[in-house]
C-alpha atoms as a PDB file:
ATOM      1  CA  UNK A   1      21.676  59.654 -31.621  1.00  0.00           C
ATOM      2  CA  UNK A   2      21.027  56.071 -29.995  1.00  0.00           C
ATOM      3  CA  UNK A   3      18.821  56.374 -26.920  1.00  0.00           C
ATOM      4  CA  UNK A   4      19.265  53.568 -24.376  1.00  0.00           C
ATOM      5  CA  UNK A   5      16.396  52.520 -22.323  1.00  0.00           C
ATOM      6  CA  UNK A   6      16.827  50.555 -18.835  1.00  0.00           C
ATOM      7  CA  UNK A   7      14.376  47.525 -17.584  1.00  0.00           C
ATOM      8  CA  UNK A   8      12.839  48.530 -14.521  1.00  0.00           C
ATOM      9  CA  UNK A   9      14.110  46.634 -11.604  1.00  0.00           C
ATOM     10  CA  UNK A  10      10.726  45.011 -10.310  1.00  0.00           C
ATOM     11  CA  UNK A  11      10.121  43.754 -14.212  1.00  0.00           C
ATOM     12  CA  UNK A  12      13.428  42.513 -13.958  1.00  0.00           C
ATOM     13  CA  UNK A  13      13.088  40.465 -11.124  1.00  0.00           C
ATOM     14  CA  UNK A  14       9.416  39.410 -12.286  1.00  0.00           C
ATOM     15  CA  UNK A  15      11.258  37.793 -15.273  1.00  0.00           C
ATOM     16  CA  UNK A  16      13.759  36.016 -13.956  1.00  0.00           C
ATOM     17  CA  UNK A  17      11.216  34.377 -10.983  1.00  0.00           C
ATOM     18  CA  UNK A  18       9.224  33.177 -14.171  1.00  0.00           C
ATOM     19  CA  UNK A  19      12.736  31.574 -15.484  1.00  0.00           C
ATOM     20  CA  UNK A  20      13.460  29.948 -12.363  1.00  0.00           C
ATOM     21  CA  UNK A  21       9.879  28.173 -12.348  1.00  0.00           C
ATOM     22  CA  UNK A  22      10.557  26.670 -15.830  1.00  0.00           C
ATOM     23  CA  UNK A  23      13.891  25.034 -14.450  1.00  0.00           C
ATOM     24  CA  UNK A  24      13.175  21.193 -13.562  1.00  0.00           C
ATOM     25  CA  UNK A  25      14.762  19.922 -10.720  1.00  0.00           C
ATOM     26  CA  UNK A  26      15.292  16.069  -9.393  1.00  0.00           C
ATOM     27  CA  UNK A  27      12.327  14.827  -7.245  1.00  0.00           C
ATOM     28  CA  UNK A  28      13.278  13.059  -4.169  1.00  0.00           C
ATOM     29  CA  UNK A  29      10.436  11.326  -2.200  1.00  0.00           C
ATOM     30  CA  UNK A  30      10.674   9.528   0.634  1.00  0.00           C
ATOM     31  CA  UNK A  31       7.303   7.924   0.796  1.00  0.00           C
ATOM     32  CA  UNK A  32       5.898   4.133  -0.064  1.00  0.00           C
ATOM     33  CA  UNK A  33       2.852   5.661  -1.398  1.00  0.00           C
ATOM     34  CA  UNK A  34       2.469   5.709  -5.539  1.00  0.00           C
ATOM     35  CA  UNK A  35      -0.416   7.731  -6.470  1.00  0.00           C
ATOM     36  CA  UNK A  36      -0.787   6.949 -10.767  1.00  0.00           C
ATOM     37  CA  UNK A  37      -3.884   5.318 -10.579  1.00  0.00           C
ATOM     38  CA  UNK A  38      -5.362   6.346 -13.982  1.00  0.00           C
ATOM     39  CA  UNK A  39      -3.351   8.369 -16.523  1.00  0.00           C
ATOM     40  CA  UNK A  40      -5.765  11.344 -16.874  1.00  0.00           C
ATOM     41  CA  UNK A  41      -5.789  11.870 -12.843  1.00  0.00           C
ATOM     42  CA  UNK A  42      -2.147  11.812 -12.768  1.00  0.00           C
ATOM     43  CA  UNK A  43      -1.552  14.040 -15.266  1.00  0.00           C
ATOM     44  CA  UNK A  44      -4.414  16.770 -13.930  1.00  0.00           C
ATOM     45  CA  UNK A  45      -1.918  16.251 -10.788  1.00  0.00           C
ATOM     46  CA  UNK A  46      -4.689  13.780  -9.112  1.00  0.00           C
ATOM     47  CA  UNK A  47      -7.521  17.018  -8.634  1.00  0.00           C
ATOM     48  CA  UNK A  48     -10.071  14.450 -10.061  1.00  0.00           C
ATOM     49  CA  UNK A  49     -12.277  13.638  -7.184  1.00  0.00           C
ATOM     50  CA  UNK A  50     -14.456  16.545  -8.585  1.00  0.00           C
ATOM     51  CA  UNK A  51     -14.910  15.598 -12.149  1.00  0.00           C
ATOM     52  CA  UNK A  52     -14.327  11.595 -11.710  1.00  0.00           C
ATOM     53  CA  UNK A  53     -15.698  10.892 -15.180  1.00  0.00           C
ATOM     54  CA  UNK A  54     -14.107   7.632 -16.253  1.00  0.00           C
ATOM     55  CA  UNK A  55     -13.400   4.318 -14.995  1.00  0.00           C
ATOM     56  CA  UNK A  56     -10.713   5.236 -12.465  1.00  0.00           C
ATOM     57  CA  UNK A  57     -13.713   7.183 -11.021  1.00  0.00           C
ATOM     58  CA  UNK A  58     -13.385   3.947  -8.193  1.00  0.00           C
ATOM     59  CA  UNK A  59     -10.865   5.124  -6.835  1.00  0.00           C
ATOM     60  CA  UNK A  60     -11.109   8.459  -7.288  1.00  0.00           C
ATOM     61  CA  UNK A  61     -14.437   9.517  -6.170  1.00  0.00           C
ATOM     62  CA  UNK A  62     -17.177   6.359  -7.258  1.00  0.00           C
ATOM     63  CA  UNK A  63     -20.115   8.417  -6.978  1.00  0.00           C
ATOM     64  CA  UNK A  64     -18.765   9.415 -10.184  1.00  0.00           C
ATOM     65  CA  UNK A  65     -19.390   6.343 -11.966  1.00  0.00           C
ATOM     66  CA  UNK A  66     -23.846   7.282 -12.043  1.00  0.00           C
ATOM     67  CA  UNK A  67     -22.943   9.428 -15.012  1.00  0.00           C
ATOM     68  CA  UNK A  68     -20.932   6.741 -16.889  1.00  0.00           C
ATOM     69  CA  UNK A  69     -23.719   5.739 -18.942  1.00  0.00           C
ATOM     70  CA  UNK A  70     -21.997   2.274 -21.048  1.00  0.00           C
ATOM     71  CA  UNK A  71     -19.464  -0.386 -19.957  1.00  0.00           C
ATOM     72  CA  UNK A  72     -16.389   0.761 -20.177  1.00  0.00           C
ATOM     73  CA  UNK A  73     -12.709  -0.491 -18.767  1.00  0.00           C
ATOM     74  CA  UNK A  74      -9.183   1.225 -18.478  1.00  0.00           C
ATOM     75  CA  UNK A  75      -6.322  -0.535 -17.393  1.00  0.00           C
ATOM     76  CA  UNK A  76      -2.646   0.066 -16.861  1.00  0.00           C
ATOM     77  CA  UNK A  77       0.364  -0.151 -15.223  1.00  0.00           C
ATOM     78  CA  UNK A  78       3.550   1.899 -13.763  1.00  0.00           C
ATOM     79  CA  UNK A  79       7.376   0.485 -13.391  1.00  0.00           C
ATOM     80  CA  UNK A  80       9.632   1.818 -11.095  1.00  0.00           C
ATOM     81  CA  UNK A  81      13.413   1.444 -10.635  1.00  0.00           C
ATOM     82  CA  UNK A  82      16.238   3.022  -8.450  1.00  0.00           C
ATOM     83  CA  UNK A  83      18.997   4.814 -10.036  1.00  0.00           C
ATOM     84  CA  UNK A  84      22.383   4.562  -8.525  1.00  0.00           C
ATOM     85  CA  UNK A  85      22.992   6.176  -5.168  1.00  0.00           C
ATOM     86  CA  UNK A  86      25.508   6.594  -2.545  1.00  0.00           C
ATOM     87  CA  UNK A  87      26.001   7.059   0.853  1.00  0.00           C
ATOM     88  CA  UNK A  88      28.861   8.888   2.189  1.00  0.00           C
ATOM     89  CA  UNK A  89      29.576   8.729   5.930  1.00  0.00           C
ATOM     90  CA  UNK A  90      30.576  11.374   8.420  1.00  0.00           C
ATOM     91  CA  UNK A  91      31.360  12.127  11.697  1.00  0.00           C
ATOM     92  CA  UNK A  92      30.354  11.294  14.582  1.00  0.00           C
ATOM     93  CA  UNK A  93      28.917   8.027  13.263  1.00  0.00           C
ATOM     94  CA  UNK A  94      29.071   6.280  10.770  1.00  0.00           C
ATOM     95  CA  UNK A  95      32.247   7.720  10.621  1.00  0.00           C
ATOM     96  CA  UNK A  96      34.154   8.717   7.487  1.00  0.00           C
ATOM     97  CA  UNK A  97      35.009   6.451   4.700  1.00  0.00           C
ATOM     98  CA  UNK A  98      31.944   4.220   5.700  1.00  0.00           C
ATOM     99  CA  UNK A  99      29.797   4.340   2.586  1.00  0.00           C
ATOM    100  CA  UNK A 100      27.195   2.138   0.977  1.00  0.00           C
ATOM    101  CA  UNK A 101      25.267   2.131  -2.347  1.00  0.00           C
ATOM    102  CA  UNK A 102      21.738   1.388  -3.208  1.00  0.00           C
ATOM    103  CA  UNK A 103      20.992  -1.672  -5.025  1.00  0.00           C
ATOM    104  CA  UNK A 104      19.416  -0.467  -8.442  1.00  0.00           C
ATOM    105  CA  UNK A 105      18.315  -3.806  -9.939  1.00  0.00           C
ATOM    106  CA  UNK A 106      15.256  -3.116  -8.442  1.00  0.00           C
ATOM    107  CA  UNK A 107      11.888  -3.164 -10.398  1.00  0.00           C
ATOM    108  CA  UNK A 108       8.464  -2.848  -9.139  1.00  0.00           C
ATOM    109  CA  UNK A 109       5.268  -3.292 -11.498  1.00  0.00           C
ATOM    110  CA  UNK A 110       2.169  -1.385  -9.810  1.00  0.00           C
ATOM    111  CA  UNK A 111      -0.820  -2.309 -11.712  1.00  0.00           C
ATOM    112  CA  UNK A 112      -4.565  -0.635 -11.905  1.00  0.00           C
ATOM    113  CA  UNK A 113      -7.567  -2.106 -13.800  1.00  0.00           C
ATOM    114  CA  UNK A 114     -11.028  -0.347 -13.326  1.00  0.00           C
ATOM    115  CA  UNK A 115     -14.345  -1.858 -15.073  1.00  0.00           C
ATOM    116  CA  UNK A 116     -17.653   0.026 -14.978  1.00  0.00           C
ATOM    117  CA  UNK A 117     -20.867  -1.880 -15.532  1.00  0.00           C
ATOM    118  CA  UNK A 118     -24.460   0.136 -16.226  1.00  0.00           C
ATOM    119  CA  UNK A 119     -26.925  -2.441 -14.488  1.00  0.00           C
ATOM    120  CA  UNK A 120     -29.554   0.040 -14.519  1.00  0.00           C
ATOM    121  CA  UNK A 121     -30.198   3.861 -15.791  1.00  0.00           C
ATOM    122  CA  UNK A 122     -29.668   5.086 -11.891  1.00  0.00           C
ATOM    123  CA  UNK A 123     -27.593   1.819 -10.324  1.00  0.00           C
ATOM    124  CA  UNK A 124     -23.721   1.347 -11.711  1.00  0.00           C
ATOM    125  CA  UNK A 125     -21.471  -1.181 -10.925  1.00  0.00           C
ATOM    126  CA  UNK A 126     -17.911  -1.330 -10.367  1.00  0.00           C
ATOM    127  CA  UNK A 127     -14.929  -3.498  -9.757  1.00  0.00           C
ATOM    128  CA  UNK A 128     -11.047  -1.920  -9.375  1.00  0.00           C
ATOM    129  CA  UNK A 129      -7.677  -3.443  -8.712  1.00  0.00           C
ATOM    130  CA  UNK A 130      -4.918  -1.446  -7.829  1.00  0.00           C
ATOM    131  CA  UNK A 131      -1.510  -1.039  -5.876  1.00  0.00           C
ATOM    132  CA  UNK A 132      -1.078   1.852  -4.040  1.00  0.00           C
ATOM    133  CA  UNK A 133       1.579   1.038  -2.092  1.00  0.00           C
ATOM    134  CA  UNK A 134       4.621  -1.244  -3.947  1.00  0.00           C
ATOM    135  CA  UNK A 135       8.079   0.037  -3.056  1.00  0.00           C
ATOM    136  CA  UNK A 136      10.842  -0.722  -1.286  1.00  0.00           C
ATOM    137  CA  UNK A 137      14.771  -0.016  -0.586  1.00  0.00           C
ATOM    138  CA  UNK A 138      17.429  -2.282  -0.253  1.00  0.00           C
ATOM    139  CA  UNK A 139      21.732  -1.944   0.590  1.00  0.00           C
ATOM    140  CA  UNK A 140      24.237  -3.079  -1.415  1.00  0.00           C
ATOM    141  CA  UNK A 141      26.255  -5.602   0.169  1.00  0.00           C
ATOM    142  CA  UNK A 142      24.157  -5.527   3.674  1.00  0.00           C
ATOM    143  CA  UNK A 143      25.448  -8.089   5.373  1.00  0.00           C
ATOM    144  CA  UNK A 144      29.444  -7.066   5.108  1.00  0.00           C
ATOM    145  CA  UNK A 145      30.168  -3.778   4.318  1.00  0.00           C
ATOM    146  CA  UNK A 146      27.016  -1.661   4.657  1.00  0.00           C
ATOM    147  CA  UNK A 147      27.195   1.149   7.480  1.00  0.00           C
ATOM    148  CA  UNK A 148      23.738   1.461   7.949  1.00  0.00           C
ATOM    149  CA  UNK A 149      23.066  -2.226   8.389  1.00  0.00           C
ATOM    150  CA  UNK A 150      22.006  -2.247  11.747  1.00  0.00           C
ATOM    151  CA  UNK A 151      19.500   0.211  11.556  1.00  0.00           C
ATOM    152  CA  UNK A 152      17.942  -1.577   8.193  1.00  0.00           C
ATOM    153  CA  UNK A 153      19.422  -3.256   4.991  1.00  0.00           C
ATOM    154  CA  UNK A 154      16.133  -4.465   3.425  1.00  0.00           C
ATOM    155  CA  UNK A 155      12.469  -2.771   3.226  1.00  0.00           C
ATOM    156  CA  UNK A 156       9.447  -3.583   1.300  1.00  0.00           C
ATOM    157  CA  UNK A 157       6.188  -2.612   1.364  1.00  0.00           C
ATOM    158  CA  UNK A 158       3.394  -4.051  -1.565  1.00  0.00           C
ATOM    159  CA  UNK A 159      -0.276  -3.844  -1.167  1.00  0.00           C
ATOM    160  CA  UNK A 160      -3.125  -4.719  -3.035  1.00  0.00           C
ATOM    161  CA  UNK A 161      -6.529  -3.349  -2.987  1.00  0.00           C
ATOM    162  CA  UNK A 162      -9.585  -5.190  -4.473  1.00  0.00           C
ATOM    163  CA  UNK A 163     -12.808  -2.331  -4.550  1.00  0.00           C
ATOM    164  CA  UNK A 164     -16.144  -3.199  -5.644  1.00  0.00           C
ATOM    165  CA  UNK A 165     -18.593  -0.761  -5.584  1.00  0.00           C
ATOM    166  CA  UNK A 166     -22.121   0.845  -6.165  1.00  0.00           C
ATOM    167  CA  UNK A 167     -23.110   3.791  -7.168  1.00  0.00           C
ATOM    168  CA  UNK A 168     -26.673   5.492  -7.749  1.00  0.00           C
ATOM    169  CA  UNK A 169     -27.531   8.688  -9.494  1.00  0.00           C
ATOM    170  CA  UNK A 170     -30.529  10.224  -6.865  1.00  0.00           C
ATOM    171  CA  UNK A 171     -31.302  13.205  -8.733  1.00  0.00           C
ATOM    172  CA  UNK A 172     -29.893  14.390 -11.774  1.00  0.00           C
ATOM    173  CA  UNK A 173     -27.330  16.324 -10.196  1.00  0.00           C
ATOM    174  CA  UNK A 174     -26.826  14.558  -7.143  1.00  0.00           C
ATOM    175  CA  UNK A 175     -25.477  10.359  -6.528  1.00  0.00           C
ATOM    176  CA  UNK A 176     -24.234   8.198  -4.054  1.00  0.00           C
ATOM    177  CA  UNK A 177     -21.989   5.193  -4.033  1.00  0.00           C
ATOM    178  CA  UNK A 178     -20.935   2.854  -1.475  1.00  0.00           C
ATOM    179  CA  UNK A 179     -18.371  -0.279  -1.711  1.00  0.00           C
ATOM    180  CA  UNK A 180     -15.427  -2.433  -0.079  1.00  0.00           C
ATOM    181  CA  UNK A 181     -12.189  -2.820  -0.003  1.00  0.00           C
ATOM    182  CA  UNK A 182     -10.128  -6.108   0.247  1.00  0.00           C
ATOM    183  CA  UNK A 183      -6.516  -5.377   0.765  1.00  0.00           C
ATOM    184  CA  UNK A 184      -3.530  -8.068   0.534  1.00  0.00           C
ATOM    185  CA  UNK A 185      -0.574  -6.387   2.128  1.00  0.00           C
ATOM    186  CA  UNK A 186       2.979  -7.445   2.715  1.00  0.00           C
ATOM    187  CA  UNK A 187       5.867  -6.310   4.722  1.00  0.00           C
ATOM    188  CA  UNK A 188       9.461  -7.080   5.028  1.00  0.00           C
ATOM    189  CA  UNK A 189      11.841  -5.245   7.331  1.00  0.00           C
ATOM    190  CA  UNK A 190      15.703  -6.593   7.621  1.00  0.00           C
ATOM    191  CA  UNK A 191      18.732  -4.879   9.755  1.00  0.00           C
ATOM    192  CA  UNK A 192      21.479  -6.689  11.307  1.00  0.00           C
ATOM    193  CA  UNK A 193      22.038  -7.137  14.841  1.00  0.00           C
ATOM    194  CA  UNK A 194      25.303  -5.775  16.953  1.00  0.00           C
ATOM    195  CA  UNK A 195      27.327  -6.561  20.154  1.00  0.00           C
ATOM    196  CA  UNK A 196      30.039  -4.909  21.434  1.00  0.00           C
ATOM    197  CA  UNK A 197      33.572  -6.860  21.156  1.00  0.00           C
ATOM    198  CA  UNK A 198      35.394  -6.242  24.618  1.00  0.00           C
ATOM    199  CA  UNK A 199      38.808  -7.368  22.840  1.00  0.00           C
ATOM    200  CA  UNK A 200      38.450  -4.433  20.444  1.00  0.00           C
ATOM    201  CA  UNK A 201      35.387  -2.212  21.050  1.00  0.00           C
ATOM    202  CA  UNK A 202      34.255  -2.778  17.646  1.00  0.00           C
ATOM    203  CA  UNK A 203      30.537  -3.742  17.012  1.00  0.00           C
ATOM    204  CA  UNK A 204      30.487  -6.843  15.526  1.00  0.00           C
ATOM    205  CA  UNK A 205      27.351  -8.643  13.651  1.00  0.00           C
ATOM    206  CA  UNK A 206      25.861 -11.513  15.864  1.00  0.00           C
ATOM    207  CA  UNK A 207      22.736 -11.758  13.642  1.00  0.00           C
ATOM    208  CA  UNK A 208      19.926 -10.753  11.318  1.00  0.00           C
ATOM    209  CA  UNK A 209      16.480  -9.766  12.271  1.00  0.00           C
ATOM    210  CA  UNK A 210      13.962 -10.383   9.619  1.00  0.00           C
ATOM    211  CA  UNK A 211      10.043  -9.238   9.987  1.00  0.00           C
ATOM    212  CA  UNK A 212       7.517 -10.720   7.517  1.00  0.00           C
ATOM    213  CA  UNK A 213       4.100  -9.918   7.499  1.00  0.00           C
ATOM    214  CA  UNK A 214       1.038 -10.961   5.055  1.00  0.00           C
ATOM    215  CA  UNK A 215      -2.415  -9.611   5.692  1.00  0.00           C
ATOM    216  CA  UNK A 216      -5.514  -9.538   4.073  1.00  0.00           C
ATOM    217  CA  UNK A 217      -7.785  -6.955   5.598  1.00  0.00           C
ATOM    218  CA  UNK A 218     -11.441  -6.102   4.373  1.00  0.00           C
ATOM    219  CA  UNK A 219     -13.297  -3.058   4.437  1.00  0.00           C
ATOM    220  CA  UNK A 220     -16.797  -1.964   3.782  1.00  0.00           C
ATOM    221  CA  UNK A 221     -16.691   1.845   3.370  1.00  0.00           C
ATOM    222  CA  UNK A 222     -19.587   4.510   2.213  1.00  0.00           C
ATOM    223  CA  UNK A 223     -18.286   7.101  -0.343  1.00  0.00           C
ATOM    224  CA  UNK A 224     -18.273   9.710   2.842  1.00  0.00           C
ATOM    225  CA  UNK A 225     -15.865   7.028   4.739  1.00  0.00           C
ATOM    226  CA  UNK A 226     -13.839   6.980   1.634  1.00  0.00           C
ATOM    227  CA  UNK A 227     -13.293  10.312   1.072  1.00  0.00           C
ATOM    228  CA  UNK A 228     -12.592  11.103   4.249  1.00  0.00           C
ATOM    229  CA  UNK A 229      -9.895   8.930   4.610  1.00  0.00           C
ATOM    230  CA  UNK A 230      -8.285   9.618   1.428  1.00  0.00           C
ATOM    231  CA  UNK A 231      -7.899  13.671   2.603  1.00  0.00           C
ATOM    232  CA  UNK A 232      -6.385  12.103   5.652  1.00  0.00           C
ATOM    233  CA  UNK A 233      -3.853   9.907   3.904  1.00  0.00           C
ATOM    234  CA  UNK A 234      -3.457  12.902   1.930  1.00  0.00           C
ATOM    235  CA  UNK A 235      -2.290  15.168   5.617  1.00  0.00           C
ATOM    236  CA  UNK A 236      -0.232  12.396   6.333  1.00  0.00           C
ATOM    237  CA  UNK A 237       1.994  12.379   3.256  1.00  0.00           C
ATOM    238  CA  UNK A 238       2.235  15.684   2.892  1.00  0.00           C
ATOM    239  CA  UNK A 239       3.369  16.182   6.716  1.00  0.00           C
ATOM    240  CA  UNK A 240       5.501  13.329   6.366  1.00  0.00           C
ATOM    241  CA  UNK A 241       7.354  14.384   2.628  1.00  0.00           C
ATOM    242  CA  UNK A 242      10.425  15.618   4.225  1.00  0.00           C
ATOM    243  CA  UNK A 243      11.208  13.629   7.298  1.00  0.00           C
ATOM    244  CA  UNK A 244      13.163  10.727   7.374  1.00  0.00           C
ATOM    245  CA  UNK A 245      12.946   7.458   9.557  1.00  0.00           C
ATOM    246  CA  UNK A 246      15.987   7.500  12.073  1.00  0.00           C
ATOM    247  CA  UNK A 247      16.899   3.870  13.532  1.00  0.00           C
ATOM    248  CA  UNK A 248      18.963   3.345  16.987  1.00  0.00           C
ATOM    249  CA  UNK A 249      22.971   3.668  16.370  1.00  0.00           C
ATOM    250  CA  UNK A 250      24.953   1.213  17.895  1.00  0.00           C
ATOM    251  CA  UNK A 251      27.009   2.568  20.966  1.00  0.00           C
ATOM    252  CA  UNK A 252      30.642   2.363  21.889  1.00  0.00           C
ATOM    253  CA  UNK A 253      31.172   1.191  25.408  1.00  0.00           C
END
């Protein structure tokens, strides 16, 4: 006799939950932000502010660095591209059959170098260079037949941050650090610029608007500062992940 024996319903379900986690699925962020500063941090998901035990510590958490006990470097880099994608128009506006495509011969290089320096058995020093911010999107064909071209066909943002730092073990269990940051940034924002054709009440392009802006901006900041403002930039992406920017559309008369 062959006895048959059912899977309860609840183990069923537990199962097949546990399948769906293992299934990858495309990431799509919308940020500017690229957080791979230091391979071990990225790959621990960046929770390393607590254990901060290499280089990268400087940008991480640089109190960190009083336990790093000989010089030491790390170095790296990231590249970035854009795979092909398309935009499909709809109704009301753009309208359908207005589409556009991304340009994907874009690279960007986003480099990090740390460099720890024992001056003392309780005083470190420390020097980083890295780019958290180094992205940017641009249209196919933005001056012709791009839809969105009046609400932006070019946008890059690139900064990069310059951090020395001290830190200094107080107890054995127990250090400070304090340091600056010198930031170069850049900006470029592009979109086209409409008026209304009275012959044919068809928006026509009368010119380009281009914004271009290099700063250099320093910073002193404690480790408390620091910190701080990193679980705020933190908020900020997080609450910002799944919105998108929305431009003015140009209006029929």
């Amino acid at each position: 006799m062959r006895l048959r024996q059912r899977v309860p319903l609840p183990r069923l379900r537990l199962a097949v939950a546990a399948l769906g986690l293992l299934i990858a699925v495309p990431a799509l962020p919308s940020g500017f932000q690229v957080m791979t500063q230091g391979a071990k941090a990225t790959g621990m998901g960046l929770a390393f502010a607590g254990i901060a035990d290499d280089p990268s510590a400087i940008f991480y958490n640089p109190a960190g660095m009083a336990w790093q006990e000989h010089f030491s470097g790390q170095g790296g880099f990231t590249v970035l591209g854009r795979t092909p994608s398309d935009f499909t128009g709809s109704n009301p506006y753009p309208g359908i059959g207005q589409n556009g495509s991304i340009d994907d011969t874009q690279q960007f290089l986003l480099p990090h170098f740390y460099l720890v320096v024992p001056l003392t058995t309780e005083l470190n020093f420390g020097l980083g260079l890295d780019a958290p911010y180094g992205l940017g999107l641009r249209w196919n064909n933005p001056n012709t037949t791009w839809p969105g071209r009046f609400i932006s066909q070019n946008a890059v943002i690139k900064t990069t941050d310059i951090n020395p730092v001290f830190s200094y073990k107080l107890l054995p269990e127990l250090s400070i650090a304090a340091g600056a940051d010198y930031r170069f940034s850049g900006l470029e924002l592009d979109r086209n610029t409409a008026a209304n054709n009275p012959f044919t009440q068809a928006e026509v392009d009368v010119a380009i608007q281009s914004a271009r802006l290099n700063t250099a901006v320093w910073n002193v900041l404690t480790e408390s500062q620091r910190t701080e403002l990193k679980k705020l930039r933190a908020e900020r992406e997080s609450q910002s992940g799944g919105r998108h920017e929305r431009g003015n559309q140009p209006r029929n008369n």
